[in-house]
PDB file of N, CA and C in Angstrom:
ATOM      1  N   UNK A   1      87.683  85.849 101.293  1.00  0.00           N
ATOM      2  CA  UNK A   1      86.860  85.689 102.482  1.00  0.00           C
ATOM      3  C   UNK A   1      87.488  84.657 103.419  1.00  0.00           C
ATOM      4  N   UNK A   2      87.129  84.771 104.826  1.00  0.00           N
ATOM      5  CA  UNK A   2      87.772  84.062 105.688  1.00  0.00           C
ATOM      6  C   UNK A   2      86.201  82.654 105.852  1.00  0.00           C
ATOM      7  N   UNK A   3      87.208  81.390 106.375  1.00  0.00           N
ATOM      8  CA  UNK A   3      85.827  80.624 107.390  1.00  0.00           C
ATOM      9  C   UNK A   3      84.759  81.465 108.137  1.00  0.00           C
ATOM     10  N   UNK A   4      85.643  82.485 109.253  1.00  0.00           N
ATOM     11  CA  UNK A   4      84.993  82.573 110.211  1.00  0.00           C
ATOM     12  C   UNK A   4      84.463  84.425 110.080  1.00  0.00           C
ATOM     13  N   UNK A   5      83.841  84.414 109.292  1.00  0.00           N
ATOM     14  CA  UNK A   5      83.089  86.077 108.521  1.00  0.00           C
ATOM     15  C   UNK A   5      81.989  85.881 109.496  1.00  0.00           C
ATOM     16  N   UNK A   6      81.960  86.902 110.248  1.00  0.00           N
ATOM     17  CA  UNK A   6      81.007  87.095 110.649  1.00  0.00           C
ATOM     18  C   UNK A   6      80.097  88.447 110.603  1.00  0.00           C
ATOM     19  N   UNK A   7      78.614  88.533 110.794  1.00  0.00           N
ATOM     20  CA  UNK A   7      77.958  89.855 110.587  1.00  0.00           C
ATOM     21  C   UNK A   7      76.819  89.821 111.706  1.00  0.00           C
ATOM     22  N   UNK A   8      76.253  90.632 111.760  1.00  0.00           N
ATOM     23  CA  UNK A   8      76.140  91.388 113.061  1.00  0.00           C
ATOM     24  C   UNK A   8      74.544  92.289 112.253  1.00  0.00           C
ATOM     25  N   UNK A   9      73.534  92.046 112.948  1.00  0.00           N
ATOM     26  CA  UNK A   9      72.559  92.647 113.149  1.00  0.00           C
ATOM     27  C   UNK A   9      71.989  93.913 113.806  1.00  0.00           C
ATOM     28  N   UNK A  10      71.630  95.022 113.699  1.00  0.00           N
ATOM     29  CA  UNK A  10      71.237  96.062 114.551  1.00  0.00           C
ATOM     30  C   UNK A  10      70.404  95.488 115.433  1.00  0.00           C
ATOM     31  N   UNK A  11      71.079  96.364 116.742  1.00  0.00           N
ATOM     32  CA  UNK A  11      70.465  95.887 118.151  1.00  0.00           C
ATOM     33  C   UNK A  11      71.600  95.267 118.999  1.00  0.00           C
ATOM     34  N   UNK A  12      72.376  94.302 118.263  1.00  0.00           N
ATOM     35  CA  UNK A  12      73.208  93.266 118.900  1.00  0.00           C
ATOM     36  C   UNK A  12      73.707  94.159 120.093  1.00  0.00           C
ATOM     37  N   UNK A  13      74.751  93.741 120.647  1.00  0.00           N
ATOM     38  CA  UNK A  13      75.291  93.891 121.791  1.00  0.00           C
ATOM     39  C   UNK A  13      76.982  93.243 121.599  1.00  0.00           C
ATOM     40  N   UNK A  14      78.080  94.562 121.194  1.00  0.00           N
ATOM     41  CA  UNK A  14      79.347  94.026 121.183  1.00  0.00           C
ATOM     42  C   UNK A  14      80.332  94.364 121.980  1.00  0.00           C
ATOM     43  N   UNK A  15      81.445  93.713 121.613  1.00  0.00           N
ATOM     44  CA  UNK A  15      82.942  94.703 122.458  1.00  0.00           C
ATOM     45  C   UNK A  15      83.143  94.740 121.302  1.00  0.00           C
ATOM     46  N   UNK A  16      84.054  95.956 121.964  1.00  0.00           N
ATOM     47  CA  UNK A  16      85.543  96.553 121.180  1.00  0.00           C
ATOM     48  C   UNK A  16      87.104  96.392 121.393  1.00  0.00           C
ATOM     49  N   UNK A  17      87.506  95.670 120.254  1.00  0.00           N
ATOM     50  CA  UNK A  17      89.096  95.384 120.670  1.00  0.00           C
ATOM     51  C   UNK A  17      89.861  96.471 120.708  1.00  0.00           C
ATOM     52  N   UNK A  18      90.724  96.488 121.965  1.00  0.00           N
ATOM     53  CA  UNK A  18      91.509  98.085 122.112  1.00  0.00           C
ATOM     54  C   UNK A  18      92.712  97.404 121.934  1.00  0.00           C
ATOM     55  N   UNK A  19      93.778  97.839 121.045  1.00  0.00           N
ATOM     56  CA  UNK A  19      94.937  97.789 120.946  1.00  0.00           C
ATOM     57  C   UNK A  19      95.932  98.147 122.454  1.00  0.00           C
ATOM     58  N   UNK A  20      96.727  97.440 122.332  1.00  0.00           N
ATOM     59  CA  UNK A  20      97.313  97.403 123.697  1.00  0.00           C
ATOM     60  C   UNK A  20      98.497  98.615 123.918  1.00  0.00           C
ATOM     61  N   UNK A  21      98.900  99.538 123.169  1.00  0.00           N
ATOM     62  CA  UNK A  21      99.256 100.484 122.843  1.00  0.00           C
ATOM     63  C   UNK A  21      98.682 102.153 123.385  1.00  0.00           C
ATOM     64  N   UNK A  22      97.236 101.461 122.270  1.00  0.00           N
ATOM     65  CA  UNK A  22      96.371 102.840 122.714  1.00  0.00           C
ATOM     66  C   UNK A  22      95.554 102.498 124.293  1.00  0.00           C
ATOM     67  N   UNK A  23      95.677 101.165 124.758  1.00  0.00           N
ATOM     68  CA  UNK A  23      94.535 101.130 126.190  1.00  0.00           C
ATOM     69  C   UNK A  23      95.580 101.619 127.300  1.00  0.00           C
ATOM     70  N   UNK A  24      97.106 101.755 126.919  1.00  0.00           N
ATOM     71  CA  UNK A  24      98.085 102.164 127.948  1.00  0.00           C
ATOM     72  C   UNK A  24      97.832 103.427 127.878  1.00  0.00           C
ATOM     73  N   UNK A  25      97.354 104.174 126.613  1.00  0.00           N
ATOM     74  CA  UNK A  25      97.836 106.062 126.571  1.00  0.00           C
ATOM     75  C   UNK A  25      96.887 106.275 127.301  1.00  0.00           C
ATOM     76  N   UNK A  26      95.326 105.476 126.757  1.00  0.00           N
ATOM     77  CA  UNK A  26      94.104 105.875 126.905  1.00  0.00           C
ATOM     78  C   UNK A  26      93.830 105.756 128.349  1.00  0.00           C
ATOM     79  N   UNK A  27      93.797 104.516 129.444  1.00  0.00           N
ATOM     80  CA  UNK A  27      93.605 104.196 130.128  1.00  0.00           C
ATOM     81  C   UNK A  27      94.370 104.267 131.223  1.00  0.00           C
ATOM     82  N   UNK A  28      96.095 104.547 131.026  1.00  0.00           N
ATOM     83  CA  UNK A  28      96.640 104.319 132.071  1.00  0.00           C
ATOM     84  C   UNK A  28      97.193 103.352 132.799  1.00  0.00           C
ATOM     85  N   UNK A  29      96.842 102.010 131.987  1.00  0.00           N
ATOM     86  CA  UNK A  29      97.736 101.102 132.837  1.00  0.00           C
ATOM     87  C   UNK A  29      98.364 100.363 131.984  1.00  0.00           C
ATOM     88  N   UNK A  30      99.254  99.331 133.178  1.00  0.00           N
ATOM     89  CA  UNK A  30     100.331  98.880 131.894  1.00  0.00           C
ATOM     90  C   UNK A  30      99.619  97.437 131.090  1.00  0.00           C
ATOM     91  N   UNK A  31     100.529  96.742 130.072  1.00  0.00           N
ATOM     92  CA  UNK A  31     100.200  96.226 129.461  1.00  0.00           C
ATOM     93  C   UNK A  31      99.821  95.131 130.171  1.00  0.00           C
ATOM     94  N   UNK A  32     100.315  94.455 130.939  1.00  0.00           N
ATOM     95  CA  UNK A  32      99.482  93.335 131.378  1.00  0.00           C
ATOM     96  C   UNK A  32      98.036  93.572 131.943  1.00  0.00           C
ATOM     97  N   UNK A  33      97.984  94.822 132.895  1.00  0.00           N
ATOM     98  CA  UNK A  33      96.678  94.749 133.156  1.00  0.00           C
ATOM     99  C   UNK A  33      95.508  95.794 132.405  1.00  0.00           C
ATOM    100  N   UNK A  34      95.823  95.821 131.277  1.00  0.00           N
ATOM    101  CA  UNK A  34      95.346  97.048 130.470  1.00  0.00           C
ATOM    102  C   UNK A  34      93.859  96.274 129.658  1.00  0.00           C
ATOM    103  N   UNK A  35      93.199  97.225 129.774  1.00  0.00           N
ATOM    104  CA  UNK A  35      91.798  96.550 129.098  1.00  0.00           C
ATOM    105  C   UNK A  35      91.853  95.565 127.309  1.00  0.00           C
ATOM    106  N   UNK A  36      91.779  94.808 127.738  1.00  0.00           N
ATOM    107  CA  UNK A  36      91.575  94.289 125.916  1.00  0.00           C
ATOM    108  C   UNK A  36      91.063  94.776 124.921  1.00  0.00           C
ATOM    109  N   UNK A  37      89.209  94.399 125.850  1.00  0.00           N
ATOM    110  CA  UNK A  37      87.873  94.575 125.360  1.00  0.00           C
ATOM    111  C   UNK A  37      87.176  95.804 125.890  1.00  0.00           C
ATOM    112  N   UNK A  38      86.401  97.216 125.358  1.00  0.00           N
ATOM    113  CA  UNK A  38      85.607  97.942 125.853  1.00  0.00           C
ATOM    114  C   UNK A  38      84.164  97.703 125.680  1.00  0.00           C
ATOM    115  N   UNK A  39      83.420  97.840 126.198  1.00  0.00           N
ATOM    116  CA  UNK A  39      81.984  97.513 125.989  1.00  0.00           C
ATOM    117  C   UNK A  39      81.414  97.205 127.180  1.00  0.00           C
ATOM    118  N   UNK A  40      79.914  96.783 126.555  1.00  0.00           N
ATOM    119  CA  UNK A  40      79.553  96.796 125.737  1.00  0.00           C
ATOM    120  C   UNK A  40      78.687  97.963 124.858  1.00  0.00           C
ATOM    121  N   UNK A  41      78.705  97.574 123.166  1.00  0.00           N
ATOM    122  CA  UNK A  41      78.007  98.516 122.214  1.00  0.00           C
ATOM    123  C   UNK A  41      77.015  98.510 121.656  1.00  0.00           C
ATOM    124  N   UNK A  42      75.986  98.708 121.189  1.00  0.00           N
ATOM    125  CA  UNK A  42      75.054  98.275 120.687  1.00  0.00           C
ATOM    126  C   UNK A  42      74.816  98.498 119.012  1.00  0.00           C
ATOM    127  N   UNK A  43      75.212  98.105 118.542  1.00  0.00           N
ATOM    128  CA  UNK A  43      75.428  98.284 117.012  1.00  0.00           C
ATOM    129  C   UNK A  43      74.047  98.860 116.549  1.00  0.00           C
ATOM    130  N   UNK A  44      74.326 100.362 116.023  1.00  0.00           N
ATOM    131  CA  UNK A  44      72.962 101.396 115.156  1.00  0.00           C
ATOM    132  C   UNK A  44      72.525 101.070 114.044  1.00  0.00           C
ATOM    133  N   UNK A  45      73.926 100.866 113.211  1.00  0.00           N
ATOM    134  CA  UNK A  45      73.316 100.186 111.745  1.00  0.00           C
ATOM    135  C   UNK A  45      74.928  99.945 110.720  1.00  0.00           C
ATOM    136  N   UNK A  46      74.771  99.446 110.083  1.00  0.00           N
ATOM    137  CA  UNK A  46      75.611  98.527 109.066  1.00  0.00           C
ATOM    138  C   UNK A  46      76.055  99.786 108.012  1.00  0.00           C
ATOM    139  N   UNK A  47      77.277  99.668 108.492  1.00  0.00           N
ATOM    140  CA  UNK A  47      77.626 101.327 107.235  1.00  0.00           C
ATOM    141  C   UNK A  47      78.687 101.037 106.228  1.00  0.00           C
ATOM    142  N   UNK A  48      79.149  99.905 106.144  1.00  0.00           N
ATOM    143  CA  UNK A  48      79.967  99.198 104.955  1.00  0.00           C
ATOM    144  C   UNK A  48      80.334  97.671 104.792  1.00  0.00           C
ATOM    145  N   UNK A  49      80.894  97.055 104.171  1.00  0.00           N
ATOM    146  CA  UNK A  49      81.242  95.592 103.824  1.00  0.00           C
ATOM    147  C   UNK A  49      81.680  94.792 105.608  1.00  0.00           C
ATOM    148  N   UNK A  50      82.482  95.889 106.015  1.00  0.00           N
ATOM    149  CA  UNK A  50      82.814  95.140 107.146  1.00  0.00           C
ATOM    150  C   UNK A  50      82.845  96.568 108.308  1.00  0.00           C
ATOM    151  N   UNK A  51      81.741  97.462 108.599  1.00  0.00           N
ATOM    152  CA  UNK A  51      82.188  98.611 109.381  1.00  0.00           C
ATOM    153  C   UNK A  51      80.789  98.548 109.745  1.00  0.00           C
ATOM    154  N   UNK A  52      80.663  98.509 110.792  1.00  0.00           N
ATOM    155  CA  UNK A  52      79.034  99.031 111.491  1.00  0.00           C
ATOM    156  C   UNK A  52      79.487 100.577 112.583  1.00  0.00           C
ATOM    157  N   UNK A  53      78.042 101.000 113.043  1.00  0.00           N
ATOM    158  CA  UNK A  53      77.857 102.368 113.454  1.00  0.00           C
ATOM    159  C   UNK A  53      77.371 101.660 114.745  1.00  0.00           C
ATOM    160  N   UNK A  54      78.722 102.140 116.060  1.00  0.00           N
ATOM    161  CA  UNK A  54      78.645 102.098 117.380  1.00  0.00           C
ATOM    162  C   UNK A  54      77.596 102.216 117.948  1.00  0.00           C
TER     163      UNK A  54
END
């Protein structure tokens, strides 16, 4: 386990980290100005140790 574990409640309100790879294919622009973060999500419910449902 790390210090900084964190978990997340249904309802919350998150981003999503986009790899800077896929936000160039996905999105179209280049890496400097390419999205980081998408969101926000609202987390449905808790579906493994570390995986929640968008």
């Amino acid at each position: 386990m790390y210090d900084n574990d964190l978990t997340y409640t249904e309802g919350t309100f998150v981003y999503l980290k986009v790899s800077l790879l896929k936000s160039i294919y996905i999105f179209g622009l280049k890496c400097k100005l390419a999205l980081r973060f998408i969101g926000p999500f609202k987390i449905r419910r808790w579906v493994g140790k570390v995986s929640y449902e968008l």
